[in-house]
Protein backbone atom coordinates (compact mmCIF):
# COMPACT_ATOMS: atom_id res chain seq x y z
CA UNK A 1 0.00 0.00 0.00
CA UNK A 2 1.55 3.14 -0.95
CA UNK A 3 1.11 6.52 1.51
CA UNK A 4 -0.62 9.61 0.45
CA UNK A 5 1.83 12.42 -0.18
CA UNK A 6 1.87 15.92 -0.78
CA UNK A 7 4.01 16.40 -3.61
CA UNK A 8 4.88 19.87 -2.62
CA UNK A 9 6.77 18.32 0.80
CA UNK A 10 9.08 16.74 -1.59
CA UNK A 11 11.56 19.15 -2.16
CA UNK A 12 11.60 20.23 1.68
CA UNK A 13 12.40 16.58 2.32
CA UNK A 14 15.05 16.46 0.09
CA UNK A 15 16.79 19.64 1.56
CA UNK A 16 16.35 18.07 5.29
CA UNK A 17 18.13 15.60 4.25
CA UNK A 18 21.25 17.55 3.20
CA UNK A 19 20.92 19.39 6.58
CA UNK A 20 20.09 16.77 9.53
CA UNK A 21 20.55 17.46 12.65
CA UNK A 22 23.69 15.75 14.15
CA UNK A 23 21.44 13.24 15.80
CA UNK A 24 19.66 12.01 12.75
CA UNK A 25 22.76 11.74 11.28
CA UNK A 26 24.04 10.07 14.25
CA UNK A 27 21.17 7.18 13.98
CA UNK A 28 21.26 7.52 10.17
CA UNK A 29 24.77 6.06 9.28
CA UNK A 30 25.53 4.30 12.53
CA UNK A 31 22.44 2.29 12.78
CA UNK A 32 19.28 2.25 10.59
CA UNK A 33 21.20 2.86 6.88
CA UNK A 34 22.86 -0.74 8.13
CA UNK A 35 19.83 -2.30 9.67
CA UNK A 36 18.42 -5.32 8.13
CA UNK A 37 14.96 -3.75 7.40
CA UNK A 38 15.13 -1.46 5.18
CA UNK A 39 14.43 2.33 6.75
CA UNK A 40 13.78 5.52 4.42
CA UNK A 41 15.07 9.55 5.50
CA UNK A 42 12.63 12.35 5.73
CA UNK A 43 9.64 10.48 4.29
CA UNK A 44 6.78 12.15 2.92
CA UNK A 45 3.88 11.38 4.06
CA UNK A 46 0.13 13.04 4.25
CA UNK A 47 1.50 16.41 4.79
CA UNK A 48 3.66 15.62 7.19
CA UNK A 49 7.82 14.45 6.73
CA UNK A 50 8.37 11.68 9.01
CA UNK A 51 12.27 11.71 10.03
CA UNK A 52 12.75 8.16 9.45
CA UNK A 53 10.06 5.57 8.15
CA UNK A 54 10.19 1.74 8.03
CA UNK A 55 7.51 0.79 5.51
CA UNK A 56 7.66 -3.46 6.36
CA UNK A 57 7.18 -2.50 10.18
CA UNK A 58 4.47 0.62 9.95
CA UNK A 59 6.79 2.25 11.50
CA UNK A 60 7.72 6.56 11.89
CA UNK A 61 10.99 7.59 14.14
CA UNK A 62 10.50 11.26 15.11
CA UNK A 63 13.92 12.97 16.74
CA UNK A 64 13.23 15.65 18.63
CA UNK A 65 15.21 18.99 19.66
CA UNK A 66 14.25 21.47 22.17
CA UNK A 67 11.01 22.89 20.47
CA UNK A 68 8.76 19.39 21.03
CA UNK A 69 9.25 20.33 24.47
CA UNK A 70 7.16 23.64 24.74
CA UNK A 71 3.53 23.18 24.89
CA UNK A 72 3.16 24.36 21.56
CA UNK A 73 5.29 21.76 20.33
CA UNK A 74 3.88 19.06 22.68
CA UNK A 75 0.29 19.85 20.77
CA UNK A 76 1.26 19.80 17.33
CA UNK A 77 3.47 16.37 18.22
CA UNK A 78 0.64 15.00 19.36
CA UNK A 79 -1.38 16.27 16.41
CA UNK A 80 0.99 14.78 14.21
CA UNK A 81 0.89 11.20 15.81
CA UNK A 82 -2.55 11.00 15.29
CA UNK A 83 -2.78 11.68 12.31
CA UNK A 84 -0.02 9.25 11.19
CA UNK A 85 -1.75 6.77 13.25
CA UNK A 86 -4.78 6.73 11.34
CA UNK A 87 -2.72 5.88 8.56
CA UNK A 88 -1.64 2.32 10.02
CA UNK A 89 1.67 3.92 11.67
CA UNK A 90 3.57 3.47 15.04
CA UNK A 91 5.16 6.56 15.89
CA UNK A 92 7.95 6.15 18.64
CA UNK A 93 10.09 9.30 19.52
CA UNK A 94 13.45 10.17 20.98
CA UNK A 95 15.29 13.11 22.61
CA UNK A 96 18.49 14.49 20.95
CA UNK A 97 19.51 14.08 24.33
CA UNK A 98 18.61 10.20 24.50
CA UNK A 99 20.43 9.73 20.79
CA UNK A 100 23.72 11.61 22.61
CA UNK A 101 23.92 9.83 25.90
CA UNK A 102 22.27 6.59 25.35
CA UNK A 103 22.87 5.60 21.51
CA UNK A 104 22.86 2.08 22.41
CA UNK A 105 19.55 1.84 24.23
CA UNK A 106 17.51 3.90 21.33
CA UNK A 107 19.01 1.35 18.78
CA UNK A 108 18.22 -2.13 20.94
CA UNK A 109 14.61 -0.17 21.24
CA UNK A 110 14.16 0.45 17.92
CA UNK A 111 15.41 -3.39 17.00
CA UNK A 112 12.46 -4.52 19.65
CA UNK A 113 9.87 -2.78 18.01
CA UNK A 114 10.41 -3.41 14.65
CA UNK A 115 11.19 -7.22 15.91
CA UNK A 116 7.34 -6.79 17.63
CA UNK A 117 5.85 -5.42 14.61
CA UNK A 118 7.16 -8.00 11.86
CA UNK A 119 5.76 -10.76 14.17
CA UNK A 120 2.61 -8.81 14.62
CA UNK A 121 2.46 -8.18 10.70
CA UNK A 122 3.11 -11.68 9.88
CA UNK A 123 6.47 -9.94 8.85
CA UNK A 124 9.51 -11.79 9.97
């Protein structure tokens, strides 16, 4: 099943990915890139761009910096899960903070949900 897309996202997506944060970049090229599932950069999807998106596991990886913390941010992240919900999609979320001091742990987490959702999904 392919997503719904806006079209105009695309080129925004394409420039986000020439200017990750150091954390994305961090999870990019140390871990998912290599991973044995197969994990797409700044995906497009609805009108939203998901910052990493596993289509086998139904899965979105949001990184977040200091502005999903004010209440502002907090509502729209929420906003944003929902609506990527309805479309069949886990959304799990980490710090920059977690991806600086605890690389490890947000990479075995990632491993166990994907593992979870391939069984789930018939998947794996």
């Amino acid at each position: 099943m392919s997503l719904d897309y806006n079209k105009k996202n695309i080129i925004l997506a394409k420039n986000l990915r020439r200017n990750a944060t150091s954390q994305e970049n961090h999870l990019w090229y140390d871990f998912l890139s290599k991973y044995r599932i197969r994990f797409q950069r700044q995906k497009v999807i609805g009108d939203f761009i998901a910052d990493f998106y596993c289509h086998q596991a139904k899965l979105v990886i949001e990184i977040d910096g200091a502005q999903h913390s004010t209440l502002q941010g907090k509502e729209k992240d929420e906003f944003r899960t929902e609506v990527l919900n309805e479309y069949g999609l886990q959304v799990i979320r980490f710090t920059n903070l977690q991806i600086d001091t605890n690389f490890n742990g947000v990479c075995d987490y990632i491993d166990v949900v994907v593992r979870a959702s391939l069984r789930e999904g018939g998947g794996e």
